[in-house]
C-alpha atoms as a PDB file:
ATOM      1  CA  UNK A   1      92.204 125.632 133.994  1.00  0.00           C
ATOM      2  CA  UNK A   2      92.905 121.808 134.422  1.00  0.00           C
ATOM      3  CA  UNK A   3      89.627 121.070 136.277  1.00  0.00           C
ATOM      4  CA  UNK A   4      87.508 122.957 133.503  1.00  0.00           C
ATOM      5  CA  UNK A   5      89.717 120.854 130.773  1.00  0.00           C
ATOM      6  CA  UNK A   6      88.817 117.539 133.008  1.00  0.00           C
ATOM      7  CA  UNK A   7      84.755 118.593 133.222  1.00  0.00           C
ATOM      8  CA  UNK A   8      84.806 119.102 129.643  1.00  0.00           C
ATOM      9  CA  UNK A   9      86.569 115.795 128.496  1.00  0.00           C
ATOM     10  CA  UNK A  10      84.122 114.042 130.879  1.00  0.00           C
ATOM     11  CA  UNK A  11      80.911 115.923 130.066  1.00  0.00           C
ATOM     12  CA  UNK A  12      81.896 114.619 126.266  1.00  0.00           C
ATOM     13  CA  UNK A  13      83.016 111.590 127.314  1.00  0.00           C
ATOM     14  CA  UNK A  14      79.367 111.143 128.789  1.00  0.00           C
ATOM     15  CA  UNK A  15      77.978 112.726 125.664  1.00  0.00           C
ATOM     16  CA  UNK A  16      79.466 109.938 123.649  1.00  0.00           C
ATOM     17  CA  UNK A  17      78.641 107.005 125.806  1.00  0.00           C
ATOM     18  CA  UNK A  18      75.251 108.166 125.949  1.00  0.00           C
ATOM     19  CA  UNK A  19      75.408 108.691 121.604  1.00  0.00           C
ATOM     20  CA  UNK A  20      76.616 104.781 121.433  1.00  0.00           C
ATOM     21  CA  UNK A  21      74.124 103.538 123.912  1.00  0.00           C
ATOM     22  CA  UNK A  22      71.838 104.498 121.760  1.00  0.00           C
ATOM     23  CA  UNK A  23      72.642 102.167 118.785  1.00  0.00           C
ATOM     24  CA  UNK A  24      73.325  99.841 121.104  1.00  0.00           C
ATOM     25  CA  UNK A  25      77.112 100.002 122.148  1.00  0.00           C
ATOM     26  CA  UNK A  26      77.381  98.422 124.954  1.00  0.00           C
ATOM     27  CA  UNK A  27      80.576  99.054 126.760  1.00  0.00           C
ATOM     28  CA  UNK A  28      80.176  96.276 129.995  1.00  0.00           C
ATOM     29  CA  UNK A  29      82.749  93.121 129.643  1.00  0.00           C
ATOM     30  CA  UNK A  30      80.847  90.030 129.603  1.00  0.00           C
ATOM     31  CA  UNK A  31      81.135  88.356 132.716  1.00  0.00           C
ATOM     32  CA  UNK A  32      83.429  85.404 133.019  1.00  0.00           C
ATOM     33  CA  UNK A  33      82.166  82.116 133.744  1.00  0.00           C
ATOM     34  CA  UNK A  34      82.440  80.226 136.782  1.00  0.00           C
ATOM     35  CA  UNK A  35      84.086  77.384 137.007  1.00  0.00           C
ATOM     36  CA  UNK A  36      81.545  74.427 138.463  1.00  0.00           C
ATOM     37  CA  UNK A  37      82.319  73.063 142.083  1.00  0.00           C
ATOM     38  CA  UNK A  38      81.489  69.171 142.170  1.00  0.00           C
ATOM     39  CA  UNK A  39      81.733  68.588 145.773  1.00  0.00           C
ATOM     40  CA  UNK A  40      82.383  64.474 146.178  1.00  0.00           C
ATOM     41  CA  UNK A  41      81.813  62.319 149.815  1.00  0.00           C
ATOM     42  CA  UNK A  42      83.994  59.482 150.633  1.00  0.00           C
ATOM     43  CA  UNK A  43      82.905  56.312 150.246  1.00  0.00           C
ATOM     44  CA  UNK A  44      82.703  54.209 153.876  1.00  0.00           C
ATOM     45  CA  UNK A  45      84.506  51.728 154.669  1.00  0.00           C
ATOM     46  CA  UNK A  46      83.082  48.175 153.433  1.00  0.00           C
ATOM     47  CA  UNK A  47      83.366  45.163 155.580  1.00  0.00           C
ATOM     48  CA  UNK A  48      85.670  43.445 154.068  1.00  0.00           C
ATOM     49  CA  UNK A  49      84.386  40.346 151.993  1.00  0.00           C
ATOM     50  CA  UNK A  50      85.504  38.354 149.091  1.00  0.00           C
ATOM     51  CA  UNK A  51      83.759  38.148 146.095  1.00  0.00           C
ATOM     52  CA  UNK A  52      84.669  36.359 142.519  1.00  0.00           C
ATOM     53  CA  UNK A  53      85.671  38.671 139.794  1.00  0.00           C
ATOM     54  CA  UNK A  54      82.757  37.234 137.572  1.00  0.00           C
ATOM     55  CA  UNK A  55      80.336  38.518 140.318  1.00  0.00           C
ATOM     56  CA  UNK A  56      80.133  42.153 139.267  1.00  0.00           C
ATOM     57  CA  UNK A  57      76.880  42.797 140.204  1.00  0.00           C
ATOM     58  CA  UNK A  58      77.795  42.059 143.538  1.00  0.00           C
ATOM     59  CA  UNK A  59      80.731  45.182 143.874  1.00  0.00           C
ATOM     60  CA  UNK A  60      79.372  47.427 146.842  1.00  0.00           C
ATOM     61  CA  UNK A  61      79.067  50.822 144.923  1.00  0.00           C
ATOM     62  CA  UNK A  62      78.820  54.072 146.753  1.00  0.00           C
END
């Protein structure tokens, strides 16, 4: 008796899904976004060297 009153509820249970898929119900959870990886790489060493603070286009940049 409970595995005919489980295959009904499911047969309507498809019944329905099928019913609001049709108007376009759509029951799926959007899926989550993912986060971003920014993957960064050491600098190398620099030799070491002075330079004036008013030379800024000389700063070694990586």
């Amino acid at each position: 008796m409970q595995a005919l009153i489980e295959l009904l509820a499911g047969f309507l249970a498809l019944l329905a899904a099928a019913a609001l898929h049709q108007i376009g119900v759509d029951f799926k959870t959007a899926p989550k976004a993912e986060r971003e990886v920014h993957r960064v790489v050491d600098c190398p060493p620099q030799p070491s060297q002075t330079f004036a603070a008013a030379d800024r286009e000389d700063v070694p940049r990586c």
